[in-house]
Protein backbone atom coordinates (compact mmCIF):
# COMPACT_ATOMS: atom_id res chain seq x y z
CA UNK A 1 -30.73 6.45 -22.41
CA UNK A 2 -29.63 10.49 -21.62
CA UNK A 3 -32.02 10.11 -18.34
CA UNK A 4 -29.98 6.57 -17.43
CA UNK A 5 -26.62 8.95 -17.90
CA UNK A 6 -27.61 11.44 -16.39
CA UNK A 7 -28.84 9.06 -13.57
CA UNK A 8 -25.72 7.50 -13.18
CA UNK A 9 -23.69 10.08 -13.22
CA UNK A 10 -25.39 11.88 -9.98
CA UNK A 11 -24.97 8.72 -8.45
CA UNK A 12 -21.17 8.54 -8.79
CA UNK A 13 -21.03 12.32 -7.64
CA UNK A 14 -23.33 11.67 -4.85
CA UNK A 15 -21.17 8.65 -3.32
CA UNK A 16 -18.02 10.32 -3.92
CA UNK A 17 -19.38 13.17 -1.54
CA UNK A 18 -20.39 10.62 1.22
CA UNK A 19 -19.58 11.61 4.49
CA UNK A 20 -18.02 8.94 7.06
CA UNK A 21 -18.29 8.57 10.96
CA UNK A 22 -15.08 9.84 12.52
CA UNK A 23 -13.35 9.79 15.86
CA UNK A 24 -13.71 13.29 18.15
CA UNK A 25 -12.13 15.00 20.68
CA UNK A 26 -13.83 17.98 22.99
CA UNK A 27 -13.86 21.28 21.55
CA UNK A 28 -10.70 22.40 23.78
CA UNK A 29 -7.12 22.82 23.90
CA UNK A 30 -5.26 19.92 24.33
CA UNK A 31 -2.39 20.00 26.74
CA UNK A 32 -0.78 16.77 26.56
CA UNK A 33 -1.25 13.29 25.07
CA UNK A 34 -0.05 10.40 27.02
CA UNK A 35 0.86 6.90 25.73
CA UNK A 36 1.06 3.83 27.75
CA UNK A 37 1.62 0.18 27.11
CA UNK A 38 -2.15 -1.40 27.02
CA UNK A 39 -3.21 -4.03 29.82
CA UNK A 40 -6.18 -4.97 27.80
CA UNK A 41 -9.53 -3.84 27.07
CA UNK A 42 -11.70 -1.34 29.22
CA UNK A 43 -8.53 -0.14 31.60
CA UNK A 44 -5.99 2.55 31.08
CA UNK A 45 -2.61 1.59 32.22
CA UNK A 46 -1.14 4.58 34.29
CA UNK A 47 2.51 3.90 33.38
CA UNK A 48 3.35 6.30 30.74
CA UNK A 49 5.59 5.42 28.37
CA UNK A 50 5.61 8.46 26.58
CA UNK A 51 4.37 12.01 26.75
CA UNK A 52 3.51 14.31 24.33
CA UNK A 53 3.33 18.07 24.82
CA UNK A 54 4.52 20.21 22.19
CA UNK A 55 2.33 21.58 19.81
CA UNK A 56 3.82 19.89 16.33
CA UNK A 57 3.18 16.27 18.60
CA UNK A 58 -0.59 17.22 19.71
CA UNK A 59 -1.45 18.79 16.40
CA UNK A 60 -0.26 14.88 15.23
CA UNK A 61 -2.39 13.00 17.64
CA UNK A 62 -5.12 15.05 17.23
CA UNK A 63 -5.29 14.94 13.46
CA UNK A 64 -4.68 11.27 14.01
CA UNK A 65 -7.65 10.61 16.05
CA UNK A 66 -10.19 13.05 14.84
CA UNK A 67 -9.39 11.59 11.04
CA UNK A 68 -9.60 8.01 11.92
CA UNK A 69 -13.11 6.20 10.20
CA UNK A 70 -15.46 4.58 12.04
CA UNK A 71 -15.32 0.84 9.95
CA UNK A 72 -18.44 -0.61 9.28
CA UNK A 73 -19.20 -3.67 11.16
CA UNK A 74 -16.28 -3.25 12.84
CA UNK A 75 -13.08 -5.85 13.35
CA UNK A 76 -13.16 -8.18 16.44
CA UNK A 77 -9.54 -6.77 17.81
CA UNK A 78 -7.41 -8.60 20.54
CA UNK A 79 -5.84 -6.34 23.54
CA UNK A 80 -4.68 -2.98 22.21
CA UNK A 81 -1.27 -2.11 22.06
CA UNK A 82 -1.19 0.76 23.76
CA UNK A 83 -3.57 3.26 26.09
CA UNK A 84 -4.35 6.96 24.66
CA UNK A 85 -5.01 9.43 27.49
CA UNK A 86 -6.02 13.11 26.40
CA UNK A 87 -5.79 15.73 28.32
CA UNK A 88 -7.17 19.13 27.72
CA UNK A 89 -5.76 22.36 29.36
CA UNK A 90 -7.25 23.36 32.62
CA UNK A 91 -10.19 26.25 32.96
CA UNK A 92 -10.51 27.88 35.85
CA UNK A 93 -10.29 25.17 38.87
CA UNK A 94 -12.09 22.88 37.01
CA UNK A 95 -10.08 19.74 35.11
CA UNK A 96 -11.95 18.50 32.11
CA UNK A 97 -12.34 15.10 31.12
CA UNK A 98 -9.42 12.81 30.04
CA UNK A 99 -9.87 10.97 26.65
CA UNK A 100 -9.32 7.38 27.24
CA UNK A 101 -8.87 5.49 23.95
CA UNK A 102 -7.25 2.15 23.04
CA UNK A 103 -4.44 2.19 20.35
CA UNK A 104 -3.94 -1.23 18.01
CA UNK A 105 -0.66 0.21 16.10
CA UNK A 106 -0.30 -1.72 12.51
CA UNK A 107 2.79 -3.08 11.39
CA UNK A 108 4.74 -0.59 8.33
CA UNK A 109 2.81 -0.34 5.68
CA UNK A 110 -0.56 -1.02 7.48
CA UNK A 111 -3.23 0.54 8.94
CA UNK A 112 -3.83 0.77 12.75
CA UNK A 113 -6.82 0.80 15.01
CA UNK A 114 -8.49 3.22 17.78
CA UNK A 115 -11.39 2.35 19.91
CA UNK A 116 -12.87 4.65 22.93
CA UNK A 117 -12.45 3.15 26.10
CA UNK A 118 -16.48 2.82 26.43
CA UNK A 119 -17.56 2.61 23.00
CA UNK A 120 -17.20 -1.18 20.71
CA UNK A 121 -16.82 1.16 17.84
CA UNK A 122 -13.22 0.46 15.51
CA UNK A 123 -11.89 3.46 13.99
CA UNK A 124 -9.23 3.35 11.29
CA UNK A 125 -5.91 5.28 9.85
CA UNK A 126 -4.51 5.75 6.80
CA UNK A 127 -0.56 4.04 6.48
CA UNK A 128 0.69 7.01 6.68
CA UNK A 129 -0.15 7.83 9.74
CA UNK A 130 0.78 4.49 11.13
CA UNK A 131 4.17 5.62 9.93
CA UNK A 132 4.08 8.79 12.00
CA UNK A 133 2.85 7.01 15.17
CA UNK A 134 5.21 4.23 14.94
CA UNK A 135 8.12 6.78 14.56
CA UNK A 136 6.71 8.78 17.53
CA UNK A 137 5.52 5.86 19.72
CA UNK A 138 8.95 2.74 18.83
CA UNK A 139 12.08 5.17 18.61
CA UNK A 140 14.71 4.61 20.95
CA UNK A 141 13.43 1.11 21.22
């Protein structure tokens, strides 16, 4: 019976611990985060909506996307709401890579959705960060 316990209870401390699959970004400094309304899957719409620059807004998207879960099995998602560029700061001559990645923004109280442009992978938020990105992405509208 102690040996069952004691069994047990590793169990429960070793699934607590487990580690989960989660969106990332390169290991640079972002310079600006663009938003656009989506056109579907696999394209990035080029009209920006908004633009995001300052350092409290890309500490927020950042955090955002490099906490978001990969879900197991994944959802089947419609078109995306909206199109995620990232764009790091420039080194030397050389531009680096934009991050392309498709936004599926959840209603209050919900959580929303990010998938990389080339990837079938479904990554999710908390609420609370659907909260932030709604208040960042629908004000003025």
């Amino acid at each position: 019976m102690k040996r069952f316990l004691v069994g047990a209870i590793l169990l429960l401390i070793l699934s607590g611990c487990q580690s989960y699959e989660t969106m990332s970004l390169l290991d640079e400094s972002v310079e600006t985060v663009n938003v656009s309304e989506s056109q579907g899957r696999g394209d990035m719409n080029q009209e920006i909506l908004h633009s995001f620059n300052k350092e409290k807004e890309l500490k927020f998207w950042e955090r955002a996307i490099t906490n978001a879960r990969l879900q197991s099995g994944g959802e089947a998602l419609d078109n995306p709401d909206y199109d995620v560029m990232v764009e790091y700061k420039a080194e030397d001559a050389a531009r680096l890579p934009t991050h392309a990645i498709h936004l599926w923004l959840g209603k209050e109280g919900e959580k929303s959705y990010f998938m990389y442009i080339e990837g079938d992978g479904v990554y999710e938020t908390s609420a609370k960060v659907t909260k932030e990105m709604r208040e960042y992405l629908l004000s003025g509208e």
